[in-house]
N, C-alpha and C. Protein backbone atom coordinates (compact mmCIF):
# COMPACT_ATOMS: atom_id res chain seq x y z
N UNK A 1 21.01 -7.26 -31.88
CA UNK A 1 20.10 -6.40 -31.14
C UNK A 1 18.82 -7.17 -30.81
N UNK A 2 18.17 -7.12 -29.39
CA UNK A 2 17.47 -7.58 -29.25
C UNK A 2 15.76 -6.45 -29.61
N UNK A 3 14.96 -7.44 -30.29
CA UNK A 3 13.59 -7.39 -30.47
C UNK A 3 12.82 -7.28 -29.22
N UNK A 4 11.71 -6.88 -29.25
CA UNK A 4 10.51 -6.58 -28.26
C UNK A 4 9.71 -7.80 -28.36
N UNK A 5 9.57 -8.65 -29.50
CA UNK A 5 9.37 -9.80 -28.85
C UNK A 5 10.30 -10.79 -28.08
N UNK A 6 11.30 -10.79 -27.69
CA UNK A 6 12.17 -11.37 -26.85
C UNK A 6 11.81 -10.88 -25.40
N UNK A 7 11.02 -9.94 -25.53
CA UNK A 7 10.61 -9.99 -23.66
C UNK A 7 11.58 -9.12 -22.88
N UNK A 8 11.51 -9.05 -21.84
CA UNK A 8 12.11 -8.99 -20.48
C UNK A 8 13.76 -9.68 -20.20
N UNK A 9 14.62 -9.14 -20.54
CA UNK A 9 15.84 -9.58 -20.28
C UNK A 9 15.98 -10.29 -18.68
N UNK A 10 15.39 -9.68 -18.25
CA UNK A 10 15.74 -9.66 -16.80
C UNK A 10 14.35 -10.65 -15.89
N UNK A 11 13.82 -11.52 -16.91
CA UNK A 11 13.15 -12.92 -16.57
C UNK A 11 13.01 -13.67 -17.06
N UNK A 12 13.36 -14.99 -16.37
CA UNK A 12 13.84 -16.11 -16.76
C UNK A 12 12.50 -17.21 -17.18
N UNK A 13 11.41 -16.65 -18.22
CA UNK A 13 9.99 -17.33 -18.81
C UNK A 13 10.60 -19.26 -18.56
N UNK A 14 11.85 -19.88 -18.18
CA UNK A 14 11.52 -21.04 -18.80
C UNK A 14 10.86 -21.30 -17.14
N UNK A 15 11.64 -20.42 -15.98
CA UNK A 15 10.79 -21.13 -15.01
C UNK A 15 9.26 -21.18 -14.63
N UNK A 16 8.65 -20.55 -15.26
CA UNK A 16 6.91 -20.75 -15.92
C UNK A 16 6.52 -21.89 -16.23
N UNK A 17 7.16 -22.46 -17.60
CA UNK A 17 6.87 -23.09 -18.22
C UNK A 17 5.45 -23.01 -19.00
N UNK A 18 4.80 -23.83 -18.76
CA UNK A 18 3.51 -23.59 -19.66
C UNK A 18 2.22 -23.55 -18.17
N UNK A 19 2.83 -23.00 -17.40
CA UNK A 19 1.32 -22.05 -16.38
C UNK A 19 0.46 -21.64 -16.62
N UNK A 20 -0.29 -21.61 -16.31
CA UNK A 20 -1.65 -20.15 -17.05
C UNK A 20 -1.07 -18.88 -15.64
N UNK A 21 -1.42 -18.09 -16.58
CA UNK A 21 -1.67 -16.79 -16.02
C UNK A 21 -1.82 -16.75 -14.67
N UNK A 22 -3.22 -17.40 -14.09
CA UNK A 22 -3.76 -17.82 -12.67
C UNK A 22 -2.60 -18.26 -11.80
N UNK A 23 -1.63 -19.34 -12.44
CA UNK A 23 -1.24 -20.78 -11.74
C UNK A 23 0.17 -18.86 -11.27
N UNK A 24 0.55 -18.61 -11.98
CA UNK A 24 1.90 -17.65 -12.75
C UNK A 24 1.43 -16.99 -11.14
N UNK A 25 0.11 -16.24 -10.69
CA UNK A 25 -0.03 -15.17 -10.30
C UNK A 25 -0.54 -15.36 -8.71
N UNK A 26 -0.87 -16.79 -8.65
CA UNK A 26 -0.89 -17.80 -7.45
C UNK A 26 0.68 -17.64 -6.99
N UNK A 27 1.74 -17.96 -7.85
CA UNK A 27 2.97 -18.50 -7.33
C UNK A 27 3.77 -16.88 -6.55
N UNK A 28 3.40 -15.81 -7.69
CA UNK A 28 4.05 -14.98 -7.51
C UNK A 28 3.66 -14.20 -6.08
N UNK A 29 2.32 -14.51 -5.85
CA UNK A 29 1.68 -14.40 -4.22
C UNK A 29 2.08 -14.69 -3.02
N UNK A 30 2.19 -16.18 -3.38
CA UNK A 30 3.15 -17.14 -2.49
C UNK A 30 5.07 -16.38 -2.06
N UNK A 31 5.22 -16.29 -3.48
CA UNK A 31 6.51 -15.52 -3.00
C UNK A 31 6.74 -14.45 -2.24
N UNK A 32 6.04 -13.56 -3.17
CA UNK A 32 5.89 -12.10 -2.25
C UNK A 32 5.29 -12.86 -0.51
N UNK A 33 4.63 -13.11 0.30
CA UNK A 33 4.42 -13.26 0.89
C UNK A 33 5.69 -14.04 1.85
N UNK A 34 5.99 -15.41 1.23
CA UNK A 34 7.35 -15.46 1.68
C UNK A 34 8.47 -14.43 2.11
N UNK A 35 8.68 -13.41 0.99
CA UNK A 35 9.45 -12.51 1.45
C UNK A 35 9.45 -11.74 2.03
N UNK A 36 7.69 -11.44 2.90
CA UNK A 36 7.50 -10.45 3.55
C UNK A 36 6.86 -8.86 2.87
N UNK A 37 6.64 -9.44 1.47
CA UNK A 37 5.76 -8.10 0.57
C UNK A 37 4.75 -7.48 0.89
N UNK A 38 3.89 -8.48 1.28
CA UNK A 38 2.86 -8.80 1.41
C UNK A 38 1.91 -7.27 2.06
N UNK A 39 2.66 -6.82 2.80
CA UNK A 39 1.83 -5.85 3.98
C UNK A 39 1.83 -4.22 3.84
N UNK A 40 1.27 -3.55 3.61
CA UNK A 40 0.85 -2.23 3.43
C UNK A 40 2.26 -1.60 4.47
N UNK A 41 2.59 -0.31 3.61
CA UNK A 41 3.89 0.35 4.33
C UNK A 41 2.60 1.36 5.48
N UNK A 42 3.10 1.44 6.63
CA UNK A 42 2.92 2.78 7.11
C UNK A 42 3.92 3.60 7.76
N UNK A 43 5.07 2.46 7.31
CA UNK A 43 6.57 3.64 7.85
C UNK A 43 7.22 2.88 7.06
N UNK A 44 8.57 3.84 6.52
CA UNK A 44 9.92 3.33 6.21
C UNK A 44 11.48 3.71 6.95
N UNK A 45 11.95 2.99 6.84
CA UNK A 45 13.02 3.33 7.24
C UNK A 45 13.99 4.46 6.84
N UNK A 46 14.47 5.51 6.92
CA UNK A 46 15.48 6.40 7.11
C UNK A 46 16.85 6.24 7.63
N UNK A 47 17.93 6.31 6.72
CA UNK A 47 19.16 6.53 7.43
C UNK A 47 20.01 7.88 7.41
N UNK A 48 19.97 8.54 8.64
CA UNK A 48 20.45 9.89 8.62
C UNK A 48 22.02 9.88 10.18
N UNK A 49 22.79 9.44 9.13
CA UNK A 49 23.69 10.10 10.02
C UNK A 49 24.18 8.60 10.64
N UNK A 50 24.00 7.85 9.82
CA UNK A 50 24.26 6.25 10.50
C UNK A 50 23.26 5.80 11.58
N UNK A 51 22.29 6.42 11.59
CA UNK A 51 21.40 6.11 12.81
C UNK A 51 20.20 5.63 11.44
N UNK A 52 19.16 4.55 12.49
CA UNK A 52 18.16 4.25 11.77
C UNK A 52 16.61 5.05 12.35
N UNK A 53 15.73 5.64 11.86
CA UNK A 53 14.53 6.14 12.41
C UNK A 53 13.36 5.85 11.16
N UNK A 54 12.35 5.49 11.56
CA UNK A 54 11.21 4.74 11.21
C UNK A 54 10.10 6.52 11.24
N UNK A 55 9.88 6.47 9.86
CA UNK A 55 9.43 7.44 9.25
C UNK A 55 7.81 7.19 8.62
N UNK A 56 6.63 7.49 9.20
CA UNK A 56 5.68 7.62 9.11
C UNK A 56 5.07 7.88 7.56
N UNK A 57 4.67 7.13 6.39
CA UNK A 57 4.21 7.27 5.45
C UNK A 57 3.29 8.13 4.77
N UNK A 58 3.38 9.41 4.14
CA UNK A 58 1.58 10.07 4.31
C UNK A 58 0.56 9.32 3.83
N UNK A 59 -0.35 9.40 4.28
CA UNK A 59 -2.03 9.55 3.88
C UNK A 59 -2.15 9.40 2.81
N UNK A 60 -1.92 9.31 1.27
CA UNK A 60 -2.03 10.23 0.45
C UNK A 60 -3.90 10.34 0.09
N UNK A 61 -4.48 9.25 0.31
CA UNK A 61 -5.82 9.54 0.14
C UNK A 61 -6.31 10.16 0.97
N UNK A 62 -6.05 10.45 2.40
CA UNK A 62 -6.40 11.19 3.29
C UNK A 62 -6.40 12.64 2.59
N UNK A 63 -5.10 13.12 2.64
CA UNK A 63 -4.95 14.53 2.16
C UNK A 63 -5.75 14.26 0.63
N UNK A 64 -6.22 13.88 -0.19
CA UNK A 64 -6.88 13.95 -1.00
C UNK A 64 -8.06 13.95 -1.15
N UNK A 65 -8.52 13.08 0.22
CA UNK A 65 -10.23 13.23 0.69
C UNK A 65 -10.96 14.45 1.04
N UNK A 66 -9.46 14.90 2.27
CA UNK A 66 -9.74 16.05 2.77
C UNK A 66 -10.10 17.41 1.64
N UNK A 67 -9.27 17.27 0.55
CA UNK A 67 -9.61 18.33 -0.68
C UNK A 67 -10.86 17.78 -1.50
N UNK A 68 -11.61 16.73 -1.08
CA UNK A 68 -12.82 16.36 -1.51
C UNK A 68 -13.06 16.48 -3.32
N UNK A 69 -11.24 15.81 -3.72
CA UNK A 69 -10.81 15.26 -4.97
C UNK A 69 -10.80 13.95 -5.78
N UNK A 70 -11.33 14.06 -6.84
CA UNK A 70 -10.99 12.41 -7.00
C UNK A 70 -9.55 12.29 -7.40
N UNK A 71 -8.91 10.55 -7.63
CA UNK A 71 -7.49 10.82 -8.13
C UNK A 71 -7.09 11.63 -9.54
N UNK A 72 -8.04 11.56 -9.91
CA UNK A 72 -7.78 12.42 -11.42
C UNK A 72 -7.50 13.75 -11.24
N UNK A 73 -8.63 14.37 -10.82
CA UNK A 73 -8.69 15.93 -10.03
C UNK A 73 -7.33 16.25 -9.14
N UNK A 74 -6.85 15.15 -8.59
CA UNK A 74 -5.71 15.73 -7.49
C UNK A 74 -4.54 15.30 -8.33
N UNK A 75 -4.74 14.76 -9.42
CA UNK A 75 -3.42 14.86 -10.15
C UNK A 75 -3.35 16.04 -11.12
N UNK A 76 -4.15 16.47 -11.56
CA UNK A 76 -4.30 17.73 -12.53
C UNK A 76 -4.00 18.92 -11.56
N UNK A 77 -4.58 18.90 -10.79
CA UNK A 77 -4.31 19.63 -10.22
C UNK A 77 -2.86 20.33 -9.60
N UNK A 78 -2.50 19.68 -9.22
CA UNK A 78 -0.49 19.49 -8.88
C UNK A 78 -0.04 18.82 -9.52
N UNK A 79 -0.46 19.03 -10.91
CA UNK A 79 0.48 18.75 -11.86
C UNK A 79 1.22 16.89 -11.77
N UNK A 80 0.71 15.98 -10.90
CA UNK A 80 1.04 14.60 -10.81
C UNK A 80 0.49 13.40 -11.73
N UNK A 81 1.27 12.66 -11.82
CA UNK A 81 0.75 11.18 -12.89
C UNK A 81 -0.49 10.88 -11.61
N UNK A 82 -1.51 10.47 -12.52
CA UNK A 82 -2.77 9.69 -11.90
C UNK A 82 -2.17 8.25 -11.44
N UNK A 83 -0.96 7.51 -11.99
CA UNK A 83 -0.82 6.47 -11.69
C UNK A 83 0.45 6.50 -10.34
N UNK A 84 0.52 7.56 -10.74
CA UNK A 84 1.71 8.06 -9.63
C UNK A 84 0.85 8.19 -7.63
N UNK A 85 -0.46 8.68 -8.08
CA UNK A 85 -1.19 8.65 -6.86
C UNK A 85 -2.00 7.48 -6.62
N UNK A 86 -2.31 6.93 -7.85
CA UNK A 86 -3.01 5.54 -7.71
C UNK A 86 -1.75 4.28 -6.89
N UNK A 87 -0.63 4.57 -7.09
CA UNK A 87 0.62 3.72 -6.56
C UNK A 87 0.61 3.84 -5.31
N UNK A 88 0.49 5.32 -4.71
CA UNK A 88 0.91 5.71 -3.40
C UNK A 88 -0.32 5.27 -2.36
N UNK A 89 -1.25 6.05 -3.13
CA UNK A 89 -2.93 5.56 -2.51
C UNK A 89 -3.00 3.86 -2.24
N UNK A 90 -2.76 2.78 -2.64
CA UNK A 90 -2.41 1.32 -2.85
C UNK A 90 -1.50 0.78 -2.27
N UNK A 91 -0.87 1.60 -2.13
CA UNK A 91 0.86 0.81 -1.05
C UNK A 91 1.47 0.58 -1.75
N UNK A 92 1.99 0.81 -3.33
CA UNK A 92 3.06 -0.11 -4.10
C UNK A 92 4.01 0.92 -4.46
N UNK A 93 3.73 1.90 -4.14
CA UNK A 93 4.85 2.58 -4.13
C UNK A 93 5.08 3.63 -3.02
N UNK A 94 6.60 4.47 -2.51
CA UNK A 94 6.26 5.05 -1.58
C UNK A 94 6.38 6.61 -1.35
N UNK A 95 6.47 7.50 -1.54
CA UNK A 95 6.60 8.70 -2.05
C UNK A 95 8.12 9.25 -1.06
N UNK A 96 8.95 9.49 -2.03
CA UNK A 96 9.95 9.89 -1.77
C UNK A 96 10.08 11.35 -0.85
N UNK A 97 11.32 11.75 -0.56
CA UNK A 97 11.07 12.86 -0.03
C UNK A 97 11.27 14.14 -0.38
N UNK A 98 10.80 14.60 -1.55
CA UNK A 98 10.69 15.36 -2.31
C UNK A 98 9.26 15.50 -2.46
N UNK A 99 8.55 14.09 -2.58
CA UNK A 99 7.24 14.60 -2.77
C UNK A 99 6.59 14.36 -2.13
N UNK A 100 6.96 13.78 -0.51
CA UNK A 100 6.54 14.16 0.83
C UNK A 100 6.28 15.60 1.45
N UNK A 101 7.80 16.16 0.74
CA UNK A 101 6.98 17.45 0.99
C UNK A 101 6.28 18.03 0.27
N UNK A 102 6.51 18.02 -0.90
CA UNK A 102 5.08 18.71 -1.70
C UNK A 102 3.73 18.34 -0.89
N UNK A 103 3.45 16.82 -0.59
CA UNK A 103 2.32 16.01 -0.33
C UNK A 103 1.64 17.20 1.11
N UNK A 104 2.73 17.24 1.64
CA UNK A 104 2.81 18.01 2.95
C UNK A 104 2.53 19.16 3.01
N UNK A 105 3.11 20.02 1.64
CA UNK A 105 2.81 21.89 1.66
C UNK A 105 0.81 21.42 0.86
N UNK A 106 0.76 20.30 0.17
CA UNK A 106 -0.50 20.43 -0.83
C UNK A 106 -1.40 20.35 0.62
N UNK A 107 -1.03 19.39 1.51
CA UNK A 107 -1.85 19.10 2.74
C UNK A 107 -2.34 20.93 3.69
N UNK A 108 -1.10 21.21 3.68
CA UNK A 108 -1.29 23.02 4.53
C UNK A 108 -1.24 23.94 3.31
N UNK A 109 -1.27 23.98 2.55
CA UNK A 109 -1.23 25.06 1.39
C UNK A 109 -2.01 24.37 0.64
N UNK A 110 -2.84 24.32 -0.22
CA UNK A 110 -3.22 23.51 -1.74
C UNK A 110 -2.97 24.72 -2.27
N UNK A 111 -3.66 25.96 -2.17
CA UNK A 111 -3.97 26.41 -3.23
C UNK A 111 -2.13 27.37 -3.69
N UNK A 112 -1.61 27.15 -2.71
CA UNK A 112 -0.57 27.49 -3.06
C UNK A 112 0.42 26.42 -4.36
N UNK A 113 0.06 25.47 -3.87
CA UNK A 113 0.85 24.44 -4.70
C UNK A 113 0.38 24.84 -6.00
N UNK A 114 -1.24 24.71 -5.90
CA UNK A 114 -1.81 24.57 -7.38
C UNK A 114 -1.92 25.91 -8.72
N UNK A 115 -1.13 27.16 -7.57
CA UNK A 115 -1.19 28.24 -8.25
C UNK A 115 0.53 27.83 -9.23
N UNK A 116 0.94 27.38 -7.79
CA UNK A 116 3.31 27.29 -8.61
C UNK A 116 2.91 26.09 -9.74
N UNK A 117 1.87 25.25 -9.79
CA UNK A 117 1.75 23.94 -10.58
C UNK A 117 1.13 24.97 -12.16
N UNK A 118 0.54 25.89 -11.36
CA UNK A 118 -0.34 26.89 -12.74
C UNK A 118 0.84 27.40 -13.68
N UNK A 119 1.49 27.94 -12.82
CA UNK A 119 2.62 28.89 -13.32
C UNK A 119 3.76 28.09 -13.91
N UNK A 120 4.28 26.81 -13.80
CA UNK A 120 5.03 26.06 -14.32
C UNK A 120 4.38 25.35 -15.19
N UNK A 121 3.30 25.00 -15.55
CA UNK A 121 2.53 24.45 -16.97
C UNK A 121 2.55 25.90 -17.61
N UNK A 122 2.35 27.01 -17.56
CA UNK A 122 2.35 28.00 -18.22
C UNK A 122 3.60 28.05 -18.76
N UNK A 123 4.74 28.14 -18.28
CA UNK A 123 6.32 28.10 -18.32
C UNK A 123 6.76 27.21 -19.90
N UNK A 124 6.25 26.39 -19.23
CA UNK A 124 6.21 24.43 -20.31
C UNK A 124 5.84 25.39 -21.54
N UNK A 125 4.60 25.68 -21.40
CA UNK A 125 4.23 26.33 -22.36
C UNK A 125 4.60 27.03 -23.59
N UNK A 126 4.68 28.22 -23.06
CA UNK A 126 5.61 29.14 -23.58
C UNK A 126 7.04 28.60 -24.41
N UNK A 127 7.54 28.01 -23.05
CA UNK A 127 8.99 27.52 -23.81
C UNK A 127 8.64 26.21 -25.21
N UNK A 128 7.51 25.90 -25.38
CA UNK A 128 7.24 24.90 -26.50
C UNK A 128 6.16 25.33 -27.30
N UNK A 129 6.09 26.84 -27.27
CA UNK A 129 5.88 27.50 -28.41
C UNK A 129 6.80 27.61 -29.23
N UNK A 130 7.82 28.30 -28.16
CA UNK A 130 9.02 29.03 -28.68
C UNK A 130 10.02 28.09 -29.67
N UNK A 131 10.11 26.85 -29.04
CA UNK A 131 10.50 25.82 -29.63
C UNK A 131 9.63 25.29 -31.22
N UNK A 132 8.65 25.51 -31.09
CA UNK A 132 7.87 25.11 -32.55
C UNK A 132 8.68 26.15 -33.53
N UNK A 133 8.00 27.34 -32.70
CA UNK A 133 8.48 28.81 -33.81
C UNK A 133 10.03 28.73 -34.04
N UNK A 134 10.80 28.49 -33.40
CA UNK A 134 11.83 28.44 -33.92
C UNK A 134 12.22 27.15 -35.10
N UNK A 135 11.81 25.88 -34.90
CA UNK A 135 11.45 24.97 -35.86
C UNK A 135 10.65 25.79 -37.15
N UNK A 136 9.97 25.94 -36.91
CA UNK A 136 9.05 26.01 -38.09
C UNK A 136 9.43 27.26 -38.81
């Protein structure tokens, strides 16, 4: 069984060698860029039906400005990881379409979202009372 100091299965440390950090984070720049990483999404691709269509990315800081939220506030709020909007807000990740539309009803509804986000932490709730009390 492998240990947690053994690292990352799935990288190969000898091609490092003895880098610093800097030299490591220089190279990995270079690559990404090579491969074309490099550039902020504002569309992705879609395949529906064997056809390809180029799909417009949301805002997410936009719709978050507009609620005059910080990222903390707009994650509590709808119930989202702060790092989950810090990803999207940044370009490194891209919000699927599931939470395109949420992104989309929070954009024309908030307070609707944030009432169903109320009512399902309440839910959580309850059901992990119930769960103690029955433990205990």
């Amino acid at each position: 069984m492998r240990s947690a100091s053994d690292g990352d299965p799935h990288i190969d440390r000898k091609r490092f060698g003895k880098k610093s950090r800097a030299e490591v984070n220089a190279e990995a720049g270079r690559e990404k860029k090579r491969l074309g990483l490099t550039a902020r999404y504002s569309h992705f691709r879609a395949y529906i039906g064997g056809r390809a269509y180029e799909v417009p990315v949301p805002n997410v800081r936009a719709i978050r400005e507009k609620l005059s939220l910080s990222q903390i506030e707009f994650a509590r709020r709808f119930s989202l990881s702060q790092r989950t909007i810090q990803q999207w807000e940044q370009h490194r990740a891209v919000p699927d379409m599931p939470a395109r539309l949420l992104l989309k009803v929070i954009q024309l509804a908030p307070d609707v979202v944030e009432q169903a986000a109320t009512e399902v932490r309440k839910e959580i709730e309850k059901a992990t009372r119930r769960g103690k009390a029955a433990a205990g």
